[in-house]
C-alpha atoms as a PDB file:
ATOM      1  CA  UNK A   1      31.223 158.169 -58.152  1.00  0.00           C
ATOM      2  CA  UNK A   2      31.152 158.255 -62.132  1.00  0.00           C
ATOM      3  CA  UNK A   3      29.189 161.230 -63.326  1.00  0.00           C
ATOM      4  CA  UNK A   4      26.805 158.288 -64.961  1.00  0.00           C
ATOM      5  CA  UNK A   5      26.420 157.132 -61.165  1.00  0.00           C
ATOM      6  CA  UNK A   6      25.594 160.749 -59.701  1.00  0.00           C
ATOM      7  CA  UNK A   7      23.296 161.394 -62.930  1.00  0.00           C
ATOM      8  CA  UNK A   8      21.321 158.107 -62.061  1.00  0.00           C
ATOM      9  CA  UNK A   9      21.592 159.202 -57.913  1.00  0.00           C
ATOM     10  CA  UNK A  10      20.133 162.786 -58.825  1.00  0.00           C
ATOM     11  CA  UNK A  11      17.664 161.476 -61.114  1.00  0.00           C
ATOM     12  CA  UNK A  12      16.253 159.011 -57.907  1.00  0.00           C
ATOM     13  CA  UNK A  13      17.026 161.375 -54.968  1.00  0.00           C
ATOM     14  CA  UNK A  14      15.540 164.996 -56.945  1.00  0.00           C
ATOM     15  CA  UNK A  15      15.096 166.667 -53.454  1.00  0.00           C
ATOM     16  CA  UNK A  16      18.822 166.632 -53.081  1.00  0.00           C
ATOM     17  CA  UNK A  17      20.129 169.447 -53.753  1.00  0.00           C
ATOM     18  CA  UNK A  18      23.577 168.803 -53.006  1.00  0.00           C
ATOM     19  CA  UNK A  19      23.282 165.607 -55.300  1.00  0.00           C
ATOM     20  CA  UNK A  20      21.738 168.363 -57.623  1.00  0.00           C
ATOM     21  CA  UNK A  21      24.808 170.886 -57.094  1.00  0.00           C
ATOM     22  CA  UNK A  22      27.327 168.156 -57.842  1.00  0.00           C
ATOM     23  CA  UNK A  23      25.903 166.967 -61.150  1.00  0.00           C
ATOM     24  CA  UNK A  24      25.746 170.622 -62.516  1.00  0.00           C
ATOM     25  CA  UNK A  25      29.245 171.599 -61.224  1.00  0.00           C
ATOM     26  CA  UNK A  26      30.651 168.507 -62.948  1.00  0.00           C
ATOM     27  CA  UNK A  27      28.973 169.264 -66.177  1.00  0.00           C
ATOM     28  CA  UNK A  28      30.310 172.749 -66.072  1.00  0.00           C
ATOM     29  CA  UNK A  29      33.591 171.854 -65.997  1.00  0.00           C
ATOM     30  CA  UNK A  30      33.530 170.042 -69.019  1.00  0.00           C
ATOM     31  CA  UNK A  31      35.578 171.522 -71.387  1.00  0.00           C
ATOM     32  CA  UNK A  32      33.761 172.751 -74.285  1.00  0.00           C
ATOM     33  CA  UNK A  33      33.994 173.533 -78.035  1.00  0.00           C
ATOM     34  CA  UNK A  34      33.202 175.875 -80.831  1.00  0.00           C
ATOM     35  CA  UNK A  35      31.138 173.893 -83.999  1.00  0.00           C
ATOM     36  CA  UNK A  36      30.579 177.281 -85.411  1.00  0.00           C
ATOM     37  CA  UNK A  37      30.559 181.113 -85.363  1.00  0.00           C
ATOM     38  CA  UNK A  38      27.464 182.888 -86.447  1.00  0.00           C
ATOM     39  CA  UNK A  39      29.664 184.529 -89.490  1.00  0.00           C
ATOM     40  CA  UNK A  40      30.819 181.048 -90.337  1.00  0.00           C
ATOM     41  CA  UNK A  41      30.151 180.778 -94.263  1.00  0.00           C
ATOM     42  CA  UNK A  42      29.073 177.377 -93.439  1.00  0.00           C
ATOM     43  CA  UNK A  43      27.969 177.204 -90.314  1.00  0.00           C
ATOM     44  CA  UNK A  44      24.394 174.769 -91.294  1.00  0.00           C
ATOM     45  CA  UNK A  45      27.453 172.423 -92.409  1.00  0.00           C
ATOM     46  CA  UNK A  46      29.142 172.122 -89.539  1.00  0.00           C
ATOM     47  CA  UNK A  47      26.144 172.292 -87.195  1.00  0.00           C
ATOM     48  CA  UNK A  48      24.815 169.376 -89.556  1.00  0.00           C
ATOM     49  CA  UNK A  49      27.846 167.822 -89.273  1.00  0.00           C
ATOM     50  CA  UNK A  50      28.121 168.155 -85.031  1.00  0.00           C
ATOM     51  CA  UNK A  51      24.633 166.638 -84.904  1.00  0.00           C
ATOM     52  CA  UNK A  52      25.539 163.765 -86.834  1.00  0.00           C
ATOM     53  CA  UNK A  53      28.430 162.975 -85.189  1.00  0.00           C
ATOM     54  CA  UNK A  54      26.513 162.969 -81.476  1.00  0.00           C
ATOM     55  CA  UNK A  55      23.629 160.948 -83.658  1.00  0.00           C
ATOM     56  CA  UNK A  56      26.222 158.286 -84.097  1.00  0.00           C
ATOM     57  CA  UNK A  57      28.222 158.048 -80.793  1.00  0.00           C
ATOM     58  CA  UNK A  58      25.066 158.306 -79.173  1.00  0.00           C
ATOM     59  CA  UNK A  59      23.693 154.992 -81.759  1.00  0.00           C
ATOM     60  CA  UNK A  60      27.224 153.635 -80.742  1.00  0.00           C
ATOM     61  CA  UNK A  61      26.728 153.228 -77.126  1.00  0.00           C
ATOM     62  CA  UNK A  62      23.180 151.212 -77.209  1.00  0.00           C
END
């Protein structure tokens, strides 16, 4: 099952828990990535720039 299958499932079925379990364990085992460090000198850049970038993937896939 794609996790896009197993979001819709979990989203239908919310009294399964084990549909539930699934769907969080695969999301926490994406990797992820550092945009920024609090010290960053420009870390409003780069956050900018992250949200942008999700903006337009996200305006992509419609």
């Amino acid at each position: 099952m794609s996790d896009a299958e197993l979001k819709h499932y979990f989203l239908e079925h919310r009294q399964n828990k084990s549909a539930f379990q699934a769907h969080l364990d695969r999301i926490n085992q994406r990797p992820r990535s550092v945009i920024a460090r609090p010290d960053d000198l420009d870390f409003d850049e780069k956050i900018q720039a992250a949200i942008r970038q999700k903006l337009e993937a996200s305006s992509g896939n419609r």
